[in-house]
PDB file of N, CA and C in Angstrom:
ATOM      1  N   UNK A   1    -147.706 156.135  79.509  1.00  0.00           N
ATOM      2  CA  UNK A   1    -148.336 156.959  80.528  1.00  0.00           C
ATOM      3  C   UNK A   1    -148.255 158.424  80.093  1.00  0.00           C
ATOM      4  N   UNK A   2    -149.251 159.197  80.051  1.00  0.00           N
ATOM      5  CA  UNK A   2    -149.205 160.447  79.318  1.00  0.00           C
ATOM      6  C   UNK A   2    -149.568 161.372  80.726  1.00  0.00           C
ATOM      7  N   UNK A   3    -148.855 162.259  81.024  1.00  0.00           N
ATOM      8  CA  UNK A   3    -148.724 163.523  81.618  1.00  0.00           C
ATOM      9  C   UNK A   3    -149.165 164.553  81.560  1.00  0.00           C
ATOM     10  N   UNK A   4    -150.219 165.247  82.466  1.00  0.00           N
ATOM     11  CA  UNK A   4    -150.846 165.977  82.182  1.00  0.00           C
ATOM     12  C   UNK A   4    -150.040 167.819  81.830  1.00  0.00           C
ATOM     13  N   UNK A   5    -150.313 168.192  81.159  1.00  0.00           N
ATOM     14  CA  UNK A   5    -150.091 169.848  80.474  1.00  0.00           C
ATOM     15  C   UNK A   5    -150.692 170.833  81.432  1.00  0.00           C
ATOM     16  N   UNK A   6    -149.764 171.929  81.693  1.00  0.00           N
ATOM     17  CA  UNK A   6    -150.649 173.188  82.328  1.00  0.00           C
ATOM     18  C   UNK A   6    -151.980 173.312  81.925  1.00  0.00           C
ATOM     19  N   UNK A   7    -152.179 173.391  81.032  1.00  0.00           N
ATOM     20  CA  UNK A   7    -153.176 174.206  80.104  1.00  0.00           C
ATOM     21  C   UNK A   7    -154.590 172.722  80.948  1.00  0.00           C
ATOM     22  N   UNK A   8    -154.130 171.349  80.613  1.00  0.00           N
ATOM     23  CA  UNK A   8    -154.768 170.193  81.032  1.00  0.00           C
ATOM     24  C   UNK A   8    -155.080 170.767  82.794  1.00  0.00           C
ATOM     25  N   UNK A   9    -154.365 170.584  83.415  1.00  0.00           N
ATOM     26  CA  UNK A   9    -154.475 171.197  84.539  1.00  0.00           C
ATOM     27  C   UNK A   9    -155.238 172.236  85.261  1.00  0.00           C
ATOM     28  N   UNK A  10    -154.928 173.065  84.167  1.00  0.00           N
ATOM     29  CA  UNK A  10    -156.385 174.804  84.478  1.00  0.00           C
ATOM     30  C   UNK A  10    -157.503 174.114  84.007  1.00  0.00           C
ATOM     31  N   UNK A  11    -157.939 173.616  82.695  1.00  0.00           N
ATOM     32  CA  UNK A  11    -159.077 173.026  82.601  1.00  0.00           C
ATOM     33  C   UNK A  11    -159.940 172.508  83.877  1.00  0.00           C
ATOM     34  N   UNK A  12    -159.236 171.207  84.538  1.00  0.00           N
ATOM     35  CA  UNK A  12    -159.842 170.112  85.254  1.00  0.00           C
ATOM     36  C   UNK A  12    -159.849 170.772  86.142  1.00  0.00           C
ATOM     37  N   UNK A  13    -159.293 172.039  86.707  1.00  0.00           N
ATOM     38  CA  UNK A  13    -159.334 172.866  88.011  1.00  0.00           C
ATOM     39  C   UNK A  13    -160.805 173.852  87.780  1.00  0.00           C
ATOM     40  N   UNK A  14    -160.751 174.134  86.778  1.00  0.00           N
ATOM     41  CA  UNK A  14    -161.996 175.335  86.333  1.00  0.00           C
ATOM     42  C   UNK A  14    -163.222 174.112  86.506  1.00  0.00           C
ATOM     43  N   UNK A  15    -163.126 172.980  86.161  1.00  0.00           N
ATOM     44  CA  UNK A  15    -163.964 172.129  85.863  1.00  0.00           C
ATOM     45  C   UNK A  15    -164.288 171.276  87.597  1.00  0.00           C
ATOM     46  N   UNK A  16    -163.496 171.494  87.925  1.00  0.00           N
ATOM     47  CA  UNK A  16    -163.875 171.089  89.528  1.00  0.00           C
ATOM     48  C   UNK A  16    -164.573 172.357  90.262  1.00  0.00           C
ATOM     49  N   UNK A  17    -163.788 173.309  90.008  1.00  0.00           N
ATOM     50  CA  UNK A  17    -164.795 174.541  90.614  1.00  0.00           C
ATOM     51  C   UNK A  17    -166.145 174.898  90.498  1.00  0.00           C
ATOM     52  N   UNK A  18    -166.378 174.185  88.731  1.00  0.00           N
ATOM     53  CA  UNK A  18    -167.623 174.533  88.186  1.00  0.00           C
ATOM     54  C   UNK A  18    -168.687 173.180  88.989  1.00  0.00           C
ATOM     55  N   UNK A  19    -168.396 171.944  89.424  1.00  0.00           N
ATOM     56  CA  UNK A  19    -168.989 170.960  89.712  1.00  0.00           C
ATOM     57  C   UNK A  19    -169.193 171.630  90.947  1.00  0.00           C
ATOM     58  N   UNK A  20    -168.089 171.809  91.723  1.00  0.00           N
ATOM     59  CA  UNK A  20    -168.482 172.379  93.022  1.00  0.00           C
ATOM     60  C   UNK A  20    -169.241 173.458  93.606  1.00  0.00           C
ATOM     61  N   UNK A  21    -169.234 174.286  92.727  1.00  0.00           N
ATOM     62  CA  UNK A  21    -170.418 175.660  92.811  1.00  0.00           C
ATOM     63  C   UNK A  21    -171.511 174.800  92.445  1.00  0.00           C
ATOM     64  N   UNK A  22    -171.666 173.470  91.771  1.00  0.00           N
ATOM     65  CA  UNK A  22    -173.475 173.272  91.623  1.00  0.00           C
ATOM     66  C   UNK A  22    -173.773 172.520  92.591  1.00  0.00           C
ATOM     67  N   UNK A  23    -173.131 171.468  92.967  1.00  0.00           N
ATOM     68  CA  UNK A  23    -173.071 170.372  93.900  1.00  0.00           C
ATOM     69  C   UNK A  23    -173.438 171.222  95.676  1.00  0.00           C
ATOM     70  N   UNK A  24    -172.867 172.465  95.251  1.00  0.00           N
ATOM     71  CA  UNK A  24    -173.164 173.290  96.953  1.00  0.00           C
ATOM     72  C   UNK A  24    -174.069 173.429  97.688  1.00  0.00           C
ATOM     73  N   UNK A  25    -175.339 172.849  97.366  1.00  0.00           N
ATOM     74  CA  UNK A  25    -176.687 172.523  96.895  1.00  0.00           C
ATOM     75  C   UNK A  25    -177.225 172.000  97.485  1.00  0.00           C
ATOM     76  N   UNK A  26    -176.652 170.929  97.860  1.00  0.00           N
ATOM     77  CA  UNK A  26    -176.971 169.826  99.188  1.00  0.00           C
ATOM     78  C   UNK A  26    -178.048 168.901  98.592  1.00  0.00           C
ATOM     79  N   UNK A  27    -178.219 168.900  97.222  1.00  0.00           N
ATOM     80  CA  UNK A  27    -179.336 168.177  96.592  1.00  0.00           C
ATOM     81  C   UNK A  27    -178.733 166.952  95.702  1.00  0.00           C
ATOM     82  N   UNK A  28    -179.834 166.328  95.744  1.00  0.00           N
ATOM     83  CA  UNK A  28    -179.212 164.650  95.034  1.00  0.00           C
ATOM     84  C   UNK A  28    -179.094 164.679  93.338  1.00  0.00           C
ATOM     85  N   UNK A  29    -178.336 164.856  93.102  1.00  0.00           N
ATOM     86  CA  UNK A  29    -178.023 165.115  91.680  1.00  0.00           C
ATOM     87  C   UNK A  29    -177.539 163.332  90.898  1.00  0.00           C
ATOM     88  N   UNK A  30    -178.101 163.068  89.788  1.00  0.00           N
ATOM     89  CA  UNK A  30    -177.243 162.235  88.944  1.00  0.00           C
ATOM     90  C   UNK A  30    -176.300 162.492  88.257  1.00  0.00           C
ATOM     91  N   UNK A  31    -175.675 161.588  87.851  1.00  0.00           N
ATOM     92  CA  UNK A  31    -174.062 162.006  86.784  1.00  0.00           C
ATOM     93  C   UNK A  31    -174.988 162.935  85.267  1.00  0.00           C
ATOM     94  N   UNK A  32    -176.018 162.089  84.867  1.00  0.00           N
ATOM     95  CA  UNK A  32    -176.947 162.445  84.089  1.00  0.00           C
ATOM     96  C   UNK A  32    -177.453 164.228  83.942  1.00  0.00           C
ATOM     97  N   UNK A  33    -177.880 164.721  85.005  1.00  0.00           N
ATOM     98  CA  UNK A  33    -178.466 165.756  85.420  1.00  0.00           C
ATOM     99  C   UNK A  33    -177.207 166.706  85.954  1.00  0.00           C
ATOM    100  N   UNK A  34    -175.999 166.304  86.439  1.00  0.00           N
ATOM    101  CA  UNK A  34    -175.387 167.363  86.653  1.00  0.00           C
ATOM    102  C   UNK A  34    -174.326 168.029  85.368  1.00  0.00           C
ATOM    103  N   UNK A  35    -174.644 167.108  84.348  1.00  0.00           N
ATOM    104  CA  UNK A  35    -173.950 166.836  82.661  1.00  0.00           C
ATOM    105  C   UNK A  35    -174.387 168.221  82.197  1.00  0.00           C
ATOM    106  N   UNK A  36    -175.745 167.959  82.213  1.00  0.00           N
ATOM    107  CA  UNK A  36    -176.860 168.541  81.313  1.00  0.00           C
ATOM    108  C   UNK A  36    -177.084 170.087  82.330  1.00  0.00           C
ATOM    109  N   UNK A  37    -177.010 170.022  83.530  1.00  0.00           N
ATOM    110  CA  UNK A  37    -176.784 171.488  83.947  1.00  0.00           C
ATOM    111  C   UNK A  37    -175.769 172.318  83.841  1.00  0.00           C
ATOM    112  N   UNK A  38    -174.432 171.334  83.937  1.00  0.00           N
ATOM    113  CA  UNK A  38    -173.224 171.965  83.675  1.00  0.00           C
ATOM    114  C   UNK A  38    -172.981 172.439  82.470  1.00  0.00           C
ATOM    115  N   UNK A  39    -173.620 171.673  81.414  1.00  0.00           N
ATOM    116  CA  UNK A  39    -173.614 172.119  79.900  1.00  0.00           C
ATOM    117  C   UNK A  39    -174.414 173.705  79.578  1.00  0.00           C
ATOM    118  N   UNK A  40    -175.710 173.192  79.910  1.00  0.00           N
ATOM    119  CA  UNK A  40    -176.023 174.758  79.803  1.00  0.00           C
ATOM    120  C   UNK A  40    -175.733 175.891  80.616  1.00  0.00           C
ATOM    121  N   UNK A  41    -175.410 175.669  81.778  1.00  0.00           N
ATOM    122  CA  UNK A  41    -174.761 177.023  82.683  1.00  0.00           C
ATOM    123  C   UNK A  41    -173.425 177.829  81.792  1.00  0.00           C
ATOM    124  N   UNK A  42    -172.772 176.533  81.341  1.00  0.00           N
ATOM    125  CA  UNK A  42    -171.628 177.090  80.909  1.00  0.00           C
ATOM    126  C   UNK A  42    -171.276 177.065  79.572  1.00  0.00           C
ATOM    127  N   UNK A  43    -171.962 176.213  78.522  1.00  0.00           N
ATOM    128  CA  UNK A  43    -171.619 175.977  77.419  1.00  0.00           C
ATOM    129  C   UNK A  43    -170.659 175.309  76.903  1.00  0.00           C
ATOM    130  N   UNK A  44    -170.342 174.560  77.569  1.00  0.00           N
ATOM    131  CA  UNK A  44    -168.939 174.148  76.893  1.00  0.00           C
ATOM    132  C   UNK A  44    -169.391 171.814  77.464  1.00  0.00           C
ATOM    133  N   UNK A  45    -168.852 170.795  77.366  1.00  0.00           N
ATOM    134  CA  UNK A  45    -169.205 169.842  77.197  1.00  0.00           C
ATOM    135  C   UNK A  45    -168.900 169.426  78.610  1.00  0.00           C
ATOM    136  N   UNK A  46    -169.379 168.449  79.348  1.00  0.00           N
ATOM    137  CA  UNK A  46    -169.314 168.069  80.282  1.00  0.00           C
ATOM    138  C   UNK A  46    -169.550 166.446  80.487  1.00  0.00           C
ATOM    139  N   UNK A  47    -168.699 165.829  79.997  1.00  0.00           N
ATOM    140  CA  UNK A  47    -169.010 164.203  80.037  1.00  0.00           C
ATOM    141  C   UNK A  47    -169.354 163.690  81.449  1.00  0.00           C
ATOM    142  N   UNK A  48    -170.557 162.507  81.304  1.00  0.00           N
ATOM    143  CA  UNK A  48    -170.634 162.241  82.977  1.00  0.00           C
ATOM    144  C   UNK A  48    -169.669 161.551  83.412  1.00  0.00           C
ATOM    145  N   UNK A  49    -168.339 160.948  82.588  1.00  0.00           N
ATOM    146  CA  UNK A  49    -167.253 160.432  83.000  1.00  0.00           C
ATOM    147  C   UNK A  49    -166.396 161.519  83.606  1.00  0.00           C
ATOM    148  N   UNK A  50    -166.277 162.760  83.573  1.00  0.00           N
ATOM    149  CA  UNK A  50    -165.432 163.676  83.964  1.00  0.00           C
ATOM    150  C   UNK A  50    -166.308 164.596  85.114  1.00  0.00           C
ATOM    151  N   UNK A  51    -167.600 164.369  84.969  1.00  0.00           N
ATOM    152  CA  UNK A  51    -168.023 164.565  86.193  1.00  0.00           C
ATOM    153  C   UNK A  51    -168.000 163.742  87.363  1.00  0.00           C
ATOM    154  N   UNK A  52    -168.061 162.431  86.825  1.00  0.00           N
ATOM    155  CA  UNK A  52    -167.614 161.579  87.882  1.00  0.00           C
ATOM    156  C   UNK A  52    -166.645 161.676  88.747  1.00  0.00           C
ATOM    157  N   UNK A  53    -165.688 161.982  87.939  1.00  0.00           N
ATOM    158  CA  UNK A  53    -164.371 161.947  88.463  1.00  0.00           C
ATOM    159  C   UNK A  53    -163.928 162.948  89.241  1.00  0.00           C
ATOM    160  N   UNK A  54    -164.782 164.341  89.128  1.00  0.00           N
ATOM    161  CA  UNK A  54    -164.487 165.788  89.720  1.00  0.00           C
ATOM    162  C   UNK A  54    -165.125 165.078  91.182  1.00  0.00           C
ATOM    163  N   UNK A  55    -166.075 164.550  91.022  1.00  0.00           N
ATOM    164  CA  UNK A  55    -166.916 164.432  92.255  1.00  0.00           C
ATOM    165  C   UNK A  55    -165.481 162.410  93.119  1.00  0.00           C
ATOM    166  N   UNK A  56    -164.677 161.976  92.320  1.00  0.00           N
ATOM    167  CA  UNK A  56    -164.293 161.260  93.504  1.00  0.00           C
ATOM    168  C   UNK A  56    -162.731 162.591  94.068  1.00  0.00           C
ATOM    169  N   UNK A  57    -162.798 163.381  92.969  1.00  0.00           N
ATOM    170  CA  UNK A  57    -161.713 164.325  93.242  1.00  0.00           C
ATOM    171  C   UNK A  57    -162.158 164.772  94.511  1.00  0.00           C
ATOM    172  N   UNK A  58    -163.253 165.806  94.607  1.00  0.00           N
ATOM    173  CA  UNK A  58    -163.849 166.244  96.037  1.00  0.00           C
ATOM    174  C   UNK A  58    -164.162 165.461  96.908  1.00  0.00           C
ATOM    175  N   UNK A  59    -164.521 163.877  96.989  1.00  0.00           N
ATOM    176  CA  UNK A  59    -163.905 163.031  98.272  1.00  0.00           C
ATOM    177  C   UNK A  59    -162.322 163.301  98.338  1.00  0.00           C
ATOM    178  N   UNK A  60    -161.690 162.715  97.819  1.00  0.00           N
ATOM    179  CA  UNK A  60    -159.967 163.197  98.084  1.00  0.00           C
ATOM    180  C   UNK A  60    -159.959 164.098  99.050  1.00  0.00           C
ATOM    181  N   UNK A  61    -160.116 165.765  98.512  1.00  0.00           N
ATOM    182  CA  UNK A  61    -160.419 167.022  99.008  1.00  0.00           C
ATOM    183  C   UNK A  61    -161.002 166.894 100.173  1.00  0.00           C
ATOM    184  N   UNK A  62    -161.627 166.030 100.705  1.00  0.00           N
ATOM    185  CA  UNK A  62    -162.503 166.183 102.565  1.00  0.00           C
ATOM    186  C   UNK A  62    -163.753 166.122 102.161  1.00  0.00           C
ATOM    187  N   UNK A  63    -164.246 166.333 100.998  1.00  0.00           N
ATOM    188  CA  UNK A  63    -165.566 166.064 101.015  1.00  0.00           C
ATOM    189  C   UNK A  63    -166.564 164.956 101.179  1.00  0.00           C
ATOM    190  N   UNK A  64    -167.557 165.202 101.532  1.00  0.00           N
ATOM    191  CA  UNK A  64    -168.739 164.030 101.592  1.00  0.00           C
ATOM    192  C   UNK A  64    -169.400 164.122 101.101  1.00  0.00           C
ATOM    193  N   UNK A  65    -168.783 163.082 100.078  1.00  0.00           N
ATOM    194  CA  UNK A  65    -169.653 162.482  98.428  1.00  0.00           C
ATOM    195  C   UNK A  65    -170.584 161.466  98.378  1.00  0.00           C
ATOM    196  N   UNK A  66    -172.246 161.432  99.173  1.00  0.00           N
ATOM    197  CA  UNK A  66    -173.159 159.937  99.358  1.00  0.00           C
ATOM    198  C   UNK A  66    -173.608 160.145  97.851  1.00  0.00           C
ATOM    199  N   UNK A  67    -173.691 158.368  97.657  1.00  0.00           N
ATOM    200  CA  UNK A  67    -174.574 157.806  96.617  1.00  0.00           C
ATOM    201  C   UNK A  67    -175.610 156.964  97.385  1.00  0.00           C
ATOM    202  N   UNK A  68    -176.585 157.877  96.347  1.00  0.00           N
ATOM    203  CA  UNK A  68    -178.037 156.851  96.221  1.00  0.00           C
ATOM    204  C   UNK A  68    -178.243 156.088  95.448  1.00  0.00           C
ATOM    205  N   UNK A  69    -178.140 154.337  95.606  1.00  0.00           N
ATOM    206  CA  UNK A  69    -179.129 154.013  94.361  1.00  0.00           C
ATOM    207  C   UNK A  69    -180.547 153.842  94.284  1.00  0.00           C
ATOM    208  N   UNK A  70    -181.070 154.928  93.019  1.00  0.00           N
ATOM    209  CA  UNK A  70    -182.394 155.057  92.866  1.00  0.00           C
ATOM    210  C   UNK A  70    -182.915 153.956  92.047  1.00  0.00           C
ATOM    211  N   UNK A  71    -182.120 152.626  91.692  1.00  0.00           N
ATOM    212  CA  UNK A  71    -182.495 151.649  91.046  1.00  0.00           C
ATOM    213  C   UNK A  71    -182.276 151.372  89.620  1.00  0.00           C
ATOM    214  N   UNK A  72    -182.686 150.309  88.417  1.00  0.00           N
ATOM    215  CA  UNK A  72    -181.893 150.441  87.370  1.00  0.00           C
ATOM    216  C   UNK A  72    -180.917 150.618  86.929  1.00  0.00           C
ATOM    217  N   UNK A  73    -179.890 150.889  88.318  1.00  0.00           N
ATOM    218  CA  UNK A  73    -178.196 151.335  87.429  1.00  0.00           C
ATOM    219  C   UNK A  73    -178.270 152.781  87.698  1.00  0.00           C
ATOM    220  N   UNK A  74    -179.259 153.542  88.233  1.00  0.00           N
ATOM    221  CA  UNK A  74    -179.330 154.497  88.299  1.00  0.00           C
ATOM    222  C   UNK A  74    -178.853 155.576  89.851  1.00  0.00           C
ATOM    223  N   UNK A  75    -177.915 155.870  89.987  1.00  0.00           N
ATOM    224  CA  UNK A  75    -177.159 156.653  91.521  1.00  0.00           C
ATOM    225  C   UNK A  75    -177.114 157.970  91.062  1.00  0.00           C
ATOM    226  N   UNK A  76    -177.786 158.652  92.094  1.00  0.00           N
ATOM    227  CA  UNK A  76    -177.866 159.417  92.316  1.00  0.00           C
ATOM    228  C   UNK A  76    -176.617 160.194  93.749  1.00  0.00           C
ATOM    229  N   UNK A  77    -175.804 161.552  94.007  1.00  0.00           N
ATOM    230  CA  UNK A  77    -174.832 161.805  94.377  1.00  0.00           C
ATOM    231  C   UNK A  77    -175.454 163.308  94.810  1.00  0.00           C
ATOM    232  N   UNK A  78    -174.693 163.458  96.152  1.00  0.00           N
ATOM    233  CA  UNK A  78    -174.922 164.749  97.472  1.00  0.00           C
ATOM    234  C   UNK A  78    -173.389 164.810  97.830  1.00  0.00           C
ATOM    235  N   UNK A  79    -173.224 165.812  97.814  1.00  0.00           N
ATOM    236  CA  UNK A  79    -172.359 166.562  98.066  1.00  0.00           C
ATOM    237  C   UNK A  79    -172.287 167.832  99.713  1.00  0.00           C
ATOM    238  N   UNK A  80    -171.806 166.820 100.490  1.00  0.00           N
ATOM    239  CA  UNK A  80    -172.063 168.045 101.420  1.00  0.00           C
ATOM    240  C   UNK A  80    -170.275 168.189 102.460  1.00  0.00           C
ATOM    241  N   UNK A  81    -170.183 168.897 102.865  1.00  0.00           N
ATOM    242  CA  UNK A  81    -168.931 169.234 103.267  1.00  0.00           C
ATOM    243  C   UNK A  81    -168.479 169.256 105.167  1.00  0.00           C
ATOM    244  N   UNK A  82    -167.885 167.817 105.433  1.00  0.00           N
ATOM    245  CA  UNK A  82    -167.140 167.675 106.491  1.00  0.00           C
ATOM    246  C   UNK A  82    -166.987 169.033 107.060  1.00  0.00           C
ATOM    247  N   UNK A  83    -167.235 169.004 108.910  1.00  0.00           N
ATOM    248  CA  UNK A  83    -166.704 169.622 109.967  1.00  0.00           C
ATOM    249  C   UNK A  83    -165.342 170.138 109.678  1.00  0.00           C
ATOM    250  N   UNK A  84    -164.416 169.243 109.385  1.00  0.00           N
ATOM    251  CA  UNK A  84    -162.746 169.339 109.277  1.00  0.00           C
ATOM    252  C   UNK A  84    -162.603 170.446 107.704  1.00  0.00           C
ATOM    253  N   UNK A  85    -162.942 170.321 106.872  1.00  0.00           N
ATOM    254  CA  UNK A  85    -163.507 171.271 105.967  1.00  0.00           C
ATOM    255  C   UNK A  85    -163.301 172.353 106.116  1.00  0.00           C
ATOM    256  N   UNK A  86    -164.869 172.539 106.554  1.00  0.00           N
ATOM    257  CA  UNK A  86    -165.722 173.894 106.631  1.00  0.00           C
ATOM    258  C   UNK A  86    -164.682 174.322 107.911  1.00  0.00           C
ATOM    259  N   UNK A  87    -164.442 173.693 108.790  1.00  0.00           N
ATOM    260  CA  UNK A  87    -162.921 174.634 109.818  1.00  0.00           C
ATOM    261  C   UNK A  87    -162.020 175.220 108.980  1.00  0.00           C
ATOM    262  N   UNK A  88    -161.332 174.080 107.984  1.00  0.00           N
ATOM    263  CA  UNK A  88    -160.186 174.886 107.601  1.00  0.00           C
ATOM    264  C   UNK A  88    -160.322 175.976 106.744  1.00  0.00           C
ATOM    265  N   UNK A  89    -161.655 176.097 105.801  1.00  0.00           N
ATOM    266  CA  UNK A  89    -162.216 176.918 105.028  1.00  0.00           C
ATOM    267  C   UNK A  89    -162.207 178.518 105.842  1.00  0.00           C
ATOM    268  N   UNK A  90    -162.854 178.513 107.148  1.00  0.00           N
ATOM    269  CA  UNK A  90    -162.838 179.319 107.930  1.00  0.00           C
ATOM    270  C   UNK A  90    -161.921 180.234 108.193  1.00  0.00           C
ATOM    271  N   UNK A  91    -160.253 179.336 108.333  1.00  0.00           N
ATOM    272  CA  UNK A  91    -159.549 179.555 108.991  1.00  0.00           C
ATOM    273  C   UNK A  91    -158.370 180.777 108.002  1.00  0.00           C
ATOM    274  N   UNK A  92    -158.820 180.228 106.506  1.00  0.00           N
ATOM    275  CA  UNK A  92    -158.126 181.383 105.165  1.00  0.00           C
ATOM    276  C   UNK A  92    -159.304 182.115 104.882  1.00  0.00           C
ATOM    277  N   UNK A  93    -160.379 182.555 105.522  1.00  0.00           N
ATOM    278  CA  UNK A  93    -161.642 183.183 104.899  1.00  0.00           C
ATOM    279  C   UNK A  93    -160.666 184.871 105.170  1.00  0.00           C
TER     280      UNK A  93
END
């Protein structure tokens, strides 16, 4: 079982922030399409396995993560943010 490193840690945190500033969007994004935006916004690699995973991270977090399937194997993912949320968000603004 390998343990994640500070350094591992700031990454996947910068890398959740970065999913979450695109996802804010309220639009139906694929693992596919949010790869390939995240790549060029920022330059740096964005596997749709680690986007996946940012996005079951932000269910954890309170969020509301729907999948569409658009068919073929193909799901599509919205991102929009719980009442209980957007309160507590409020409440450190």
């Amino acid at each position: 079982m390998s343990t994640l490193t500070a350094d591992d840690k700031k990454r996947l945190e910068r890398q959740l922030d970065r999913v979450l500033e695109l996802v804010r969007d309220k639009q139906w994004w694929t693992l596919h399409g949010l790869s390939v935006e995240l790549e060029n916004r920022y330059g740096c690699r964005f596997p749709e396995s680690s986007v996946s995973a940012r996005l079951r991270e932000l269910r954890h977090l309170g969020y509301k993560v729907e999948r569409d399937n658009w068919g073929r194997g193909l799901f599509a993912y919205r991102v929009t943010k719980p009442e209980r949320v957007a309160d507590q968000e409020e409440l450190f603004a």
